[in-house]
C-alpha atoms as a PDB file:
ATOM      1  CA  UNK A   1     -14.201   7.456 -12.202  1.00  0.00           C
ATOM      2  CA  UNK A   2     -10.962   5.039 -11.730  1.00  0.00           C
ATOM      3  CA  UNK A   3     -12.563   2.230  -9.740  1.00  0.00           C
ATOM      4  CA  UNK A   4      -8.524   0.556  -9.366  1.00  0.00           C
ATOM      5  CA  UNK A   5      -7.603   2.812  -6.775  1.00  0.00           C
ATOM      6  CA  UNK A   6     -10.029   2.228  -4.441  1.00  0.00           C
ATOM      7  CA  UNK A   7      -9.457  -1.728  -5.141  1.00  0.00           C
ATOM      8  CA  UNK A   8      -6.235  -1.300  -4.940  1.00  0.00           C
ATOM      9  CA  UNK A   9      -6.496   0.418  -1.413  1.00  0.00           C
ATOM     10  CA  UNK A  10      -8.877  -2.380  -0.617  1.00  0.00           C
ATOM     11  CA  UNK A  11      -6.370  -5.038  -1.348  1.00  0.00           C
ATOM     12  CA  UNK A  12      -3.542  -3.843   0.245  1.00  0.00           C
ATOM     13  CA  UNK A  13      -5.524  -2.708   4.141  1.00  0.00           C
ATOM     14  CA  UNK A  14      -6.452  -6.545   3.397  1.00  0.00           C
ATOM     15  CA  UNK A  15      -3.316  -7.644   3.300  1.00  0.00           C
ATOM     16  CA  UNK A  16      -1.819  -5.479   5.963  1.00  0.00           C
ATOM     17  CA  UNK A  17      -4.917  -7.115   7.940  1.00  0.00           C
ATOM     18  CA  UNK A  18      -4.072 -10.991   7.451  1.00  0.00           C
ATOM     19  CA  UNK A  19      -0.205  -9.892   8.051  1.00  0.00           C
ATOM     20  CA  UNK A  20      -1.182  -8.309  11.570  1.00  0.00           C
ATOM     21  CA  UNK A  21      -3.254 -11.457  12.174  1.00  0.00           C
ATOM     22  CA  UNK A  22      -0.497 -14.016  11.038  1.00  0.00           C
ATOM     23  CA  UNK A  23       1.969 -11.829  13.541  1.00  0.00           C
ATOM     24  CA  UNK A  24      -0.388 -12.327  16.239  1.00  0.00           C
ATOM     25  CA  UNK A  25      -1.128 -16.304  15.722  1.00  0.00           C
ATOM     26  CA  UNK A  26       2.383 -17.184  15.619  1.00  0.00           C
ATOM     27  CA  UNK A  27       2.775 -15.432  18.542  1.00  0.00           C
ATOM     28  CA  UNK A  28       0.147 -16.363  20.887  1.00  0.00           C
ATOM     29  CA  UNK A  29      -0.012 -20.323  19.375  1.00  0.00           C
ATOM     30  CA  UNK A  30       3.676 -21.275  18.260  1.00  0.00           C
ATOM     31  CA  UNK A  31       6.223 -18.876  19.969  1.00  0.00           C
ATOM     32  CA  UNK A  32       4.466 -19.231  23.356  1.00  0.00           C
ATOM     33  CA  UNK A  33       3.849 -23.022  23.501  1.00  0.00           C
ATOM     34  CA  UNK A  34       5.191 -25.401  25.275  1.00  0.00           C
ATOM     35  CA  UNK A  35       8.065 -25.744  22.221  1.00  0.00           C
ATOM     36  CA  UNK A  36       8.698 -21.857  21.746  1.00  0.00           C
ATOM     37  CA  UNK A  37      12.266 -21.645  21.402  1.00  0.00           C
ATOM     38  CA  UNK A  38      12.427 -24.270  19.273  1.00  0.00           C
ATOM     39  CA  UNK A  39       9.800 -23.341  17.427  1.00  0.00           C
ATOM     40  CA  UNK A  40      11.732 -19.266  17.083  1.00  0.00           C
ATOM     41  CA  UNK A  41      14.720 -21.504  15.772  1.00  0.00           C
ATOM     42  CA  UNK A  42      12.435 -23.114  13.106  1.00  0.00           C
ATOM     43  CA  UNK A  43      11.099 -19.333  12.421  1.00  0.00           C
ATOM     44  CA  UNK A  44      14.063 -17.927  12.552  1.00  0.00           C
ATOM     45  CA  UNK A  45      15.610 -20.360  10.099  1.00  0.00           C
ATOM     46  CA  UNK A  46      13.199 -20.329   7.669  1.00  0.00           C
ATOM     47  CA  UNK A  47      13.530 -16.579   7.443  1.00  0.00           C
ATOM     48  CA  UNK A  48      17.005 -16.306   7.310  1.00  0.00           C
ATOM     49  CA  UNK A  49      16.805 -18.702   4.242  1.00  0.00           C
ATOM     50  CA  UNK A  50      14.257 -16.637   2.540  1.00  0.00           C
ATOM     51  CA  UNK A  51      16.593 -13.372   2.893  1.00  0.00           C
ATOM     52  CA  UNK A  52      19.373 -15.374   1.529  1.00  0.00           C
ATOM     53  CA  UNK A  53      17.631 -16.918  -1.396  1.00  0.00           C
ATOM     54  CA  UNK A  54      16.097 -13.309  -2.364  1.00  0.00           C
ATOM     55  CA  UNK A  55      20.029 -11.613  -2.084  1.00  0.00           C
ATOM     56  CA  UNK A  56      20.912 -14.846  -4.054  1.00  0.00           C
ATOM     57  CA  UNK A  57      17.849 -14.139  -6.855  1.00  0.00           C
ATOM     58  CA  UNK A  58      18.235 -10.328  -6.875  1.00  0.00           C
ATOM     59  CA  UNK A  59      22.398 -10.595  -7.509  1.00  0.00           C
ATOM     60  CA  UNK A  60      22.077 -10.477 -11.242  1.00  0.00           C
ATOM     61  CA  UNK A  61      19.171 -10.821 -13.607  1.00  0.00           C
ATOM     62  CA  UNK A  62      21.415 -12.652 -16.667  1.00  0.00           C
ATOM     63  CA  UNK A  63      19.189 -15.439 -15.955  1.00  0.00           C
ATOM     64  CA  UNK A  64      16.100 -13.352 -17.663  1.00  0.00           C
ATOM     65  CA  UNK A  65      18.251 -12.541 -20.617  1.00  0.00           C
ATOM     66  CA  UNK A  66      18.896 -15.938 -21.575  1.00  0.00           C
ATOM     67  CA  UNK A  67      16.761 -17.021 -24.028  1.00  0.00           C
ATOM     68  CA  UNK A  68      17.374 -20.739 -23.669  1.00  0.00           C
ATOM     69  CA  UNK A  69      15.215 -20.522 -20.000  1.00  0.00           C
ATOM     70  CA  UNK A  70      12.247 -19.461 -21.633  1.00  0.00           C
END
């Protein structure tokens, strides 16, 4: 029997879980405080970064071909 599936399964419903959960405490503690449109700015911000660092990363992969990194 292939025990990695199941595990696998596991893993990711426990991840989905602590992603639904993170959702809901930024929500409930940060966005509706007494500083929540600030803190969306801050949330905001740091996403938008994130996308543009990943379409920045995932441009060109020359970087893995060059030995000299490594």
């Amino acid at each position: 029997m292939d025990t990695a599936k199941p595990l696998v399964g596991l893993l990711g419903a426990g991840v989905v879980v602590f992603l639904v959960g993170a959702l809901v405490s930024l929500v409930a503690t940060t966005l509706l405080g007494p500083y929540g449109t600030v803190a969306g700015a801050v949330v905001l911000l740091v996403v938008g970064s994130l996308v543009v660092a990943i379409g920045v990363g995932a441009r060109g992969s020359a970087w893995l071909d060059n030995p000299g990194y490594w």
